[in-house]
Protein backbone atom coordinates (compact mmCIF):
# COMPACT_ATOMS: atom_id res chain seq x y z
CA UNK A 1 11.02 34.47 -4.73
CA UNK A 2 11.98 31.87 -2.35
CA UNK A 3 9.54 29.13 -3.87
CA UNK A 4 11.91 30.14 -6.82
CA UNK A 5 15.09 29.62 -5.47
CA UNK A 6 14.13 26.52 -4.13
CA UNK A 7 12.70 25.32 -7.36
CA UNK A 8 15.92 26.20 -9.20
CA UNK A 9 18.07 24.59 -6.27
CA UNK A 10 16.26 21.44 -6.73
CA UNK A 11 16.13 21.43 -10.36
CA UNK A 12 20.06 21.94 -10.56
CA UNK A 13 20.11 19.17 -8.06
CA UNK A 14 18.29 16.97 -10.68
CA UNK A 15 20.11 18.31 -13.38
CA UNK A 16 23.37 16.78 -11.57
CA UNK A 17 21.88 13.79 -10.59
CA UNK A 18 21.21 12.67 -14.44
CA UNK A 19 24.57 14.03 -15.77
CA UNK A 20 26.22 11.76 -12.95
CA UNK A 21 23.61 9.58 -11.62
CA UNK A 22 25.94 8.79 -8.20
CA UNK A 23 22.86 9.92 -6.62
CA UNK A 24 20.39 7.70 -7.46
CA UNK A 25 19.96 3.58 -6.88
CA UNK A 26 17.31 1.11 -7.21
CA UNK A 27 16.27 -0.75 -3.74
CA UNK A 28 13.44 -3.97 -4.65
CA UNK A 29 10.66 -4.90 -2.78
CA UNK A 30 9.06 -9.11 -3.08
CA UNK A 31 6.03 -9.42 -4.38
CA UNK A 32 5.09 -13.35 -3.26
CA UNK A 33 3.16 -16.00 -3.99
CA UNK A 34 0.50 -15.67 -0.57
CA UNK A 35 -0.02 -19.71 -0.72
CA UNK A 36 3.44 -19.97 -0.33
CA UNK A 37 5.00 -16.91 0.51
CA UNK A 38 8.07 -17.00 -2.21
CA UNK A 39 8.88 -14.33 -4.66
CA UNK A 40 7.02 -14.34 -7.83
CA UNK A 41 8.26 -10.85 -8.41
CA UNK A 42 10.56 -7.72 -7.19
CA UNK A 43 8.93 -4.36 -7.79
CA UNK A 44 12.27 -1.89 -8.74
CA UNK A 45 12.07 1.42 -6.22
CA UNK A 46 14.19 4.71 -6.63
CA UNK A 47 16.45 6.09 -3.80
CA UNK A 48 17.73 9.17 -3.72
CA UNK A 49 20.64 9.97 -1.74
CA UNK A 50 21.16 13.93 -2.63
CA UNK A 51 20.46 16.90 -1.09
CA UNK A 52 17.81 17.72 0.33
CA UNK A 53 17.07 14.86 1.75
CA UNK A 54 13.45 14.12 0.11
CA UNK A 55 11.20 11.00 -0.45
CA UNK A 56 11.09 9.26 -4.19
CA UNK A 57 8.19 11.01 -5.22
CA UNK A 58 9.39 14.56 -4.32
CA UNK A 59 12.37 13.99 -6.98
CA UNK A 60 9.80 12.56 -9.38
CA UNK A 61 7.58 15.68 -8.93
CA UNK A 62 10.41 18.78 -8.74
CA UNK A 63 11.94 16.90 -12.19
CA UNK A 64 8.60 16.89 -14.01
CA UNK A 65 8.25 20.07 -12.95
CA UNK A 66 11.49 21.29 -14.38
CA UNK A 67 10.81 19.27 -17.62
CA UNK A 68 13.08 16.43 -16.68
CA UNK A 69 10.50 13.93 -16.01
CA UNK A 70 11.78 11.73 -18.65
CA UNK A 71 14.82 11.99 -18.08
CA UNK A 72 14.93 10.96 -14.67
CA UNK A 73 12.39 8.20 -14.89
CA UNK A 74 14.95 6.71 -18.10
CA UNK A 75 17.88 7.11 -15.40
CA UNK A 76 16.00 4.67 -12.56
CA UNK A 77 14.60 2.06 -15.42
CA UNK A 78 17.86 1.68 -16.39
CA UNK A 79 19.26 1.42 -13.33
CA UNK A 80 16.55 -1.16 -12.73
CA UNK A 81 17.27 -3.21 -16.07
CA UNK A 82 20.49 -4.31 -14.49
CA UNK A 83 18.94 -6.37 -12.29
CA UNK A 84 16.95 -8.95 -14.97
CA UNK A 85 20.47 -11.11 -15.36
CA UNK A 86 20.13 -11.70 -11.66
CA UNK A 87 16.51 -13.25 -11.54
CA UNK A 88 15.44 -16.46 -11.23
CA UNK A 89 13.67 -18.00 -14.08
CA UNK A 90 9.90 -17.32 -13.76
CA UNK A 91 10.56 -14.65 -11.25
CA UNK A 92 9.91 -10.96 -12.87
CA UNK A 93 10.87 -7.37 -12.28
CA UNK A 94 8.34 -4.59 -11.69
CA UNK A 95 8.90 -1.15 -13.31
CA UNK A 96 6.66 1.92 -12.41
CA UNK A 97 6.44 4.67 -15.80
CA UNK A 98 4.48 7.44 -15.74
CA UNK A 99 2.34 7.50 -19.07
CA UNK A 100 4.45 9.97 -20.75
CA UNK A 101 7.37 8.19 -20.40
CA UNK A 102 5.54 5.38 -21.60
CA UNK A 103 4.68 6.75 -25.00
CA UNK A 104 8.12 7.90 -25.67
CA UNK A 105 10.20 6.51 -28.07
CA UNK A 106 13.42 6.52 -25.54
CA UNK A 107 11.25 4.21 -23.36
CA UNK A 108 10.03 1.97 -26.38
CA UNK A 109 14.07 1.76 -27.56
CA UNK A 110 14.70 0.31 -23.99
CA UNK A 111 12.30 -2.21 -24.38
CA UNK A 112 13.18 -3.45 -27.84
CA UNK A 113 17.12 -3.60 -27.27
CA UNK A 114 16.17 -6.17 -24.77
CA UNK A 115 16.13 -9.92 -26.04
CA UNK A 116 12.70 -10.82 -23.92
CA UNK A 117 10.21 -9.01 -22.18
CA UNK A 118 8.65 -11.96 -20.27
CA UNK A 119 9.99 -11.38 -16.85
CA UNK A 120 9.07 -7.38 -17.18
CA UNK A 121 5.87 -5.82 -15.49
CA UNK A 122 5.03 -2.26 -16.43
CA UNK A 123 2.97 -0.55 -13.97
CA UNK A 124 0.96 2.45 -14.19
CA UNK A 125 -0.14 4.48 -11.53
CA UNK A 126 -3.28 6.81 -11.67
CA UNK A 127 -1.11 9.79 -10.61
CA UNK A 128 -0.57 11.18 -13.92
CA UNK A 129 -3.71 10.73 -16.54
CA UNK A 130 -3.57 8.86 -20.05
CA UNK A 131 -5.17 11.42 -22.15
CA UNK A 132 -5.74 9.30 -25.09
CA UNK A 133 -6.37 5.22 -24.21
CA UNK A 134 -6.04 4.39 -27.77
CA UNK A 135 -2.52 5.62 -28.14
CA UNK A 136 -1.60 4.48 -25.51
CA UNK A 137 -2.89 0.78 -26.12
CA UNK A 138 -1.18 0.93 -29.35
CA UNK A 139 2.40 2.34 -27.95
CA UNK A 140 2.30 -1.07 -25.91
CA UNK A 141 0.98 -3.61 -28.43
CA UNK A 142 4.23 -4.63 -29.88
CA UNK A 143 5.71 -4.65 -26.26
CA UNK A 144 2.64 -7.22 -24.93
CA UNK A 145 3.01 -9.41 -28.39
CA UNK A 146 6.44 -10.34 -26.59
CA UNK A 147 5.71 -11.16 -23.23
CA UNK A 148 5.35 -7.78 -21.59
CA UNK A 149 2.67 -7.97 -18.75
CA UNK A 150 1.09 -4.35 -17.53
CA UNK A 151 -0.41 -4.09 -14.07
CA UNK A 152 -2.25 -1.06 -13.10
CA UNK A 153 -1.58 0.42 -9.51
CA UNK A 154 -3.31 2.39 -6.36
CA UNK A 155 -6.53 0.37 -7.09
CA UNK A 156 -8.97 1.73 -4.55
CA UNK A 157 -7.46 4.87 -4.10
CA UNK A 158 -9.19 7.09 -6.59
CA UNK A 159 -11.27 6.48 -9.66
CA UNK A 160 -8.99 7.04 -12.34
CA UNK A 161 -7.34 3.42 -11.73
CA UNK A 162 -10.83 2.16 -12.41
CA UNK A 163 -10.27 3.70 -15.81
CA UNK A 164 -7.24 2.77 -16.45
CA UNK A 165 -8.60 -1.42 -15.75
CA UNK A 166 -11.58 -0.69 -17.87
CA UNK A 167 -9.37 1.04 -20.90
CA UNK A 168 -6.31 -1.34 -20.69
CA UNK A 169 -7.56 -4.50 -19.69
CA UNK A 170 -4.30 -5.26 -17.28
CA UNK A 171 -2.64 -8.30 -16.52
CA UNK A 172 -2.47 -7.58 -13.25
CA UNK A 173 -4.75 -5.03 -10.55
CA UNK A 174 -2.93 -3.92 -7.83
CA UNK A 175 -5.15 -2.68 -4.60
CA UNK A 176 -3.75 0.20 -2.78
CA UNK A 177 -2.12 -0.24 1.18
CA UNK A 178 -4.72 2.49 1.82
CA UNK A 179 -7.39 -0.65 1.33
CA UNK A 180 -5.29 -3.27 2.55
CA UNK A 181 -4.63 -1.28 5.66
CA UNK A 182 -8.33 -1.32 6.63
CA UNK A 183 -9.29 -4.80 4.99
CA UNK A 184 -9.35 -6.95 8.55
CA UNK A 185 -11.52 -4.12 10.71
CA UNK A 186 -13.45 -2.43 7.68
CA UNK A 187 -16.70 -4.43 6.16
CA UNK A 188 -16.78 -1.71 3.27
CA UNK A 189 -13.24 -2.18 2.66
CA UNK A 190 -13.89 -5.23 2.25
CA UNK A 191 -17.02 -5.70 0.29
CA UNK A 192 -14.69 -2.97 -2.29
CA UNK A 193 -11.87 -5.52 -2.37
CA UNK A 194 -14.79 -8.60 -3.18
CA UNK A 195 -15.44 -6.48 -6.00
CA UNK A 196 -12.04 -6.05 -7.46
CA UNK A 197 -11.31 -9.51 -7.22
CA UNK A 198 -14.60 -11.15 -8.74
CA UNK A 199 -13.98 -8.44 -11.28
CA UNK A 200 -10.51 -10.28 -11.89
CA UNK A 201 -11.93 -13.57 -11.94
CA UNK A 202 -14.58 -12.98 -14.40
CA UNK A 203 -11.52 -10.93 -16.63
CA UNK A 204 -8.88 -13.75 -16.45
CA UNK A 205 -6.91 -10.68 -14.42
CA UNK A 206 -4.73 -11.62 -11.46
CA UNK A 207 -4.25 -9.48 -8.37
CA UNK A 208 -1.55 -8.39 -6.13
CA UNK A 209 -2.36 -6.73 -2.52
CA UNK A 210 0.50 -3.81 -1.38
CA UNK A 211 1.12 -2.77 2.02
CA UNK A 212 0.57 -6.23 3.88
CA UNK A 213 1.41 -5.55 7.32
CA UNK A 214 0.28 -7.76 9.46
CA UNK A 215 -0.96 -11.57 9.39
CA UNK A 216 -4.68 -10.52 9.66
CA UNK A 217 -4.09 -8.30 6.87
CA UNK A 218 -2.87 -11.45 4.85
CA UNK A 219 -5.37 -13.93 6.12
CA UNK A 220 -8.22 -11.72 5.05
CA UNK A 221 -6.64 -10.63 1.63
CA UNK A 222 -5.99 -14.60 1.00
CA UNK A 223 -9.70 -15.47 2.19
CA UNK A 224 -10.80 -12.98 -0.75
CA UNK A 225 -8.78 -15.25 -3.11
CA UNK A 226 -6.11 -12.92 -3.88
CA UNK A 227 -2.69 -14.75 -5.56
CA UNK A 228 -0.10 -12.22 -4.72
CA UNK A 229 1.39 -9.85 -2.08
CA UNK A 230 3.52 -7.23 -1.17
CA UNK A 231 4.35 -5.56 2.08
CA UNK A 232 6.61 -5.44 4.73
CA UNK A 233 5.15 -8.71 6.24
CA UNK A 234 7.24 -10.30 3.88
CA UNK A 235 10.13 -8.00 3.11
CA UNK A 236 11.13 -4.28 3.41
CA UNK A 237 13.04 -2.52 0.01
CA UNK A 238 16.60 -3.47 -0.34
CA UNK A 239 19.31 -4.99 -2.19
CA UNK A 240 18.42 -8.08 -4.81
């Protein structure tokens, strides 16, 4: 009964959040170019300031739970969407979607009321399956034909990412802090991260590192011949 309650609290929370959205904002974090160490990019984050106080994903979770998944992930791409006026030219804007969201037609609507799609990058995480690749390829044809660039995320931290690089043939891989953490004291980690990025050479695919902490962390990840990084070496999640 209490797992109840608390499941109904939070879904009323959500419910409010949506009708109001007050609640909810969208912090970016740089993604740079490593040779130089400028923005190429700014991946768009959720915040949530309701109650309970809870991480992103929590929110994510209780409203997919409560079958407001979509919903809620429409309400932060929106939010993020705001920003594109404010970028630089060349400079894109990161979006995470869950799959389902993805193939919805709400989600495709979004992307075709907006004049270009060349400074967008759609990233899918391996947290939620894609039941059927071929569907899924198809819901984002239109979308690439225009300039939209799709990265898969959490590489190295499970094997459905593997999947989703061999199914969708990305733009982009990116590898998971959970590797990049270990990648300067760790020769498996290592040889792993070889792999992914002679698999992106001999694919045309470029890669971005998350969770760059430290400068050995970037010296080894640059070594490897990696274009792109993210972490709080070069910035934390904040305003644009």
């Amino acid at each position: 009964m209490l797992a109840e309650a608390r499941q109904e609290d939070a879904t009323q929370a959500i419910e409010s959040l949506i009708r109001c959205g007050d609640g909810l904002s969208i912090v970016v974090q740089p993604i740079v170019d490593l040779a130089t160490e400028t923005p190429v990019g700014f991946e768009a984050l959720a915040r949530f300031a309701c109650s309970p106080p809870r991480p992103p994903d929590w929110w994510f979770a209780q409203a997919a739970a409560a079958g407001l998944g979509l919903e809620l992930e429409l309400l932060a791409i929106d939010r993020a969407l705001t920003l594109l006026p404010r970028l630089a030219d060349g400079v894109y804007l990161s979006l995470n979607a869950s799959p389902s969201t993805i193939l919805d037609e709400e989600f495709a609507a979004r992307l075709d009321s907006l004049e270009s799609l060349e400074q967008i990058v759609l990233e899918v995480t391996e947290h939620a399956p894609i039941e059927d690749y071929a569907r899924f390829e198809a819901a984002l044809e239109r979308h690439r034909r225009r300039g939209l660039e799709l990265a898969v995320d959490d590489m190295g931290a499970g094997f459905a990412s593997l999947r989703h690089i061999l199914q969708l043939r990305p733009d982009t891989i990116k590898l998971d802090r959970a590797l990049v953490d270990r990648i300067d004291r760790d020769r498996r980690t290592r040889a792993l991260a070889v792999a992914v990025t002679t698999f992106a050479l001999e694919t045309q695919t470029s890669v971005t590192a998350e969770g760059i902490e430290t400068a050995s962390q970037r010296s080894v990840i640059r070594a490897l011949g990696v274009n792109a990084g993210q972490g709080y070496l070069f910035g934390r999640p904040g305003p644009l």
